[in-house]
Protein backbone atom coordinates (compact mmCIF):
# COMPACT_ATOMS: atom_id res chain seq x y z
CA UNK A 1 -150.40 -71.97 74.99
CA UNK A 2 -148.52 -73.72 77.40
CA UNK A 3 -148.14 -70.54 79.15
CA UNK A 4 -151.72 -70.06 79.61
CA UNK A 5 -152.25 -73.02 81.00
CA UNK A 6 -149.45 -72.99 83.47
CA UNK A 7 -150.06 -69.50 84.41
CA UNK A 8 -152.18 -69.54 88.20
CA UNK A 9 -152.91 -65.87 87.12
CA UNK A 10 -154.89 -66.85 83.88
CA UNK A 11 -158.29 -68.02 85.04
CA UNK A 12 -159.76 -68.58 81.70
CA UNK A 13 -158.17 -68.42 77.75
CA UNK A 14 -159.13 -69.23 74.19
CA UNK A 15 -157.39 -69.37 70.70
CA UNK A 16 -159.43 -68.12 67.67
CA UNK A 17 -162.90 -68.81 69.73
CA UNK A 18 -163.97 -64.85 69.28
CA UNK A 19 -165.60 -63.71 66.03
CA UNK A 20 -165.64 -60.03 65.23
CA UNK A 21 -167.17 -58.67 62.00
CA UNK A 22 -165.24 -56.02 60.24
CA UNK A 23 -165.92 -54.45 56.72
CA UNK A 24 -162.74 -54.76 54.51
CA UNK A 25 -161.84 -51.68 52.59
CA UNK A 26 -160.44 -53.70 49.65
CA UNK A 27 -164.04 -55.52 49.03
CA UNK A 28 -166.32 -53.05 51.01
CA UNK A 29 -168.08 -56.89 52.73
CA UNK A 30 -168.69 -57.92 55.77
CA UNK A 31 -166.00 -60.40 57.09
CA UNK A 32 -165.36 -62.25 60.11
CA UNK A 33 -162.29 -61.94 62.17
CA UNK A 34 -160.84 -64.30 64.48
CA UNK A 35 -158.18 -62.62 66.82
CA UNK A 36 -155.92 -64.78 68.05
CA UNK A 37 -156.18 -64.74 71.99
CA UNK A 38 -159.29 -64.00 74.75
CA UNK A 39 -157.68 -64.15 78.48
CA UNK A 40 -159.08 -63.54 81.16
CA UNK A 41 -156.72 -62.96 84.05
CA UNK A 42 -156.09 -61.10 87.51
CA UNK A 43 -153.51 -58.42 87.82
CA UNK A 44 -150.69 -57.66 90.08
CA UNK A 45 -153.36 -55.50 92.13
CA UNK A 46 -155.78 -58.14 91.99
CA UNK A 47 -158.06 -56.70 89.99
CA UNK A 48 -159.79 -59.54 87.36
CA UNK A 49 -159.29 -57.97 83.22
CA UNK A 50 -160.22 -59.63 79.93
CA UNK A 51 -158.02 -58.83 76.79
CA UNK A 52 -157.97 -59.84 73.40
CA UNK A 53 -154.85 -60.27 71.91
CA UNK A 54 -153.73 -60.59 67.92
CA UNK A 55 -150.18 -61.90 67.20
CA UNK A 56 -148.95 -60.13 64.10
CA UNK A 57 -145.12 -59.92 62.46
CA UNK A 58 -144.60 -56.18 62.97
CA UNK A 59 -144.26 -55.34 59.17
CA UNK A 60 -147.76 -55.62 58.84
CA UNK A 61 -148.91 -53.63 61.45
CA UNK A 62 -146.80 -50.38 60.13
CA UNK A 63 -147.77 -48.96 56.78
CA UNK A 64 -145.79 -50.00 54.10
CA UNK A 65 -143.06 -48.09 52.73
CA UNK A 66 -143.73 -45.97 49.73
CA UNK A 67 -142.16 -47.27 46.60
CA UNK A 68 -141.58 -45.97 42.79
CA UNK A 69 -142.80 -48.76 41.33
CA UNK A 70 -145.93 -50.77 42.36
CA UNK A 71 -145.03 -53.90 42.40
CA UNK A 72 -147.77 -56.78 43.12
CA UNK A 73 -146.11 -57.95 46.21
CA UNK A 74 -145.96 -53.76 46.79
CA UNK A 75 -149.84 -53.69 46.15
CA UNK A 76 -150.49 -57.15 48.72
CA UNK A 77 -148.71 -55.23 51.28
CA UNK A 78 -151.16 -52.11 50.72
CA UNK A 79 -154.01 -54.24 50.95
CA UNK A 80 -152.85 -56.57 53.93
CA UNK A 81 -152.21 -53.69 56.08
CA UNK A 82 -155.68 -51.69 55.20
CA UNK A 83 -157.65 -55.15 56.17
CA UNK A 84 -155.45 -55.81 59.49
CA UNK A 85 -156.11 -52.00 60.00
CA UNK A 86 -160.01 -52.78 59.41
CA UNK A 87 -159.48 -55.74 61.58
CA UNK A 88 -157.91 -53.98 64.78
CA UNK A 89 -160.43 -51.17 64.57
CA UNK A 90 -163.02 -53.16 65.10
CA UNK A 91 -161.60 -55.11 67.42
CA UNK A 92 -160.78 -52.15 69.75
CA UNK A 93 -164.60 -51.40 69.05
CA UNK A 94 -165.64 -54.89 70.03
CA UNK A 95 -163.67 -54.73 73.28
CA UNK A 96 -164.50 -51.00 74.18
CA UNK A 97 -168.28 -52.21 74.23
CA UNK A 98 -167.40 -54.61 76.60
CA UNK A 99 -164.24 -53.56 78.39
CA UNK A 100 -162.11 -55.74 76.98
CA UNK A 101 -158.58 -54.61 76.59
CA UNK A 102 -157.09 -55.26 72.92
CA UNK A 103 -153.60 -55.90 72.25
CA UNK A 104 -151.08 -56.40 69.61
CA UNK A 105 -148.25 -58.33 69.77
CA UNK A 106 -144.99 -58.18 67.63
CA UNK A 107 -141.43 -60.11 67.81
CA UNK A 108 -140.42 -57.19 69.30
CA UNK A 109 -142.76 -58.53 72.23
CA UNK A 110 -142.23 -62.11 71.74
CA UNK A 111 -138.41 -62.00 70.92
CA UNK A 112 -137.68 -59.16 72.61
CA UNK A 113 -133.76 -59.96 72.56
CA UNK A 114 -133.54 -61.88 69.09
CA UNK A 115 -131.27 -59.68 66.97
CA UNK A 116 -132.57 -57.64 63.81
């Protein structure tokens, strides 16, 4: 957050101030989702963009691995990555409508040289 704030290129930013509603495939309801990060910021070119951005470990964002035997921890993972999939849908919906661009970011991003 620091970052944002000491950033001259970031002109405005928020944490958790959006609210998206998404439908949840596990419950079939209405939910609200809170992505992590708005910013609003101006390019290399100059040109002013908005994203959203959602900070997620990078096992949940890939589907899990089939297994033999379904475990409950197995049957979380399932469900945790059909909701975040719910989730990031309609977030690319929410920003699409208003030309947003969404983002997700990993370790892989964050860490980029922390070893596996």
């Amino acid at each position: 957050m620091s970052y944002c704030d000491n950033n001259p290129s970031i002109i405005e930013w928020g944490s958790e101030e959006i609210i998206i509603p998404y439908r949840s495939p596990i419950d079939k309801r209405v939910h609200r989702y809170f992505p992590d990060f708005y910013i609003k910021y101006v390019n290399s070119n100059g040109k002013t963009l908005r994203e959203i951005i959602e900070v997620k470990p990078k096992r949940q964002t890939l589907p899990p691995k089939e297994q033999k035997r379904k475990t409950k921890r197995y049957l979380n993972e399932i469900a945790t990555y059909a909701v975040n999939q719910a989730k990031f849908k309609a977030a690319e919906e929410y920003c699409k409508d208003r030309k947003y661009g969404f983002r997700i970011l990993t370790e892989e991003h964050l860490l980029p040289n922390k070893k596996k």
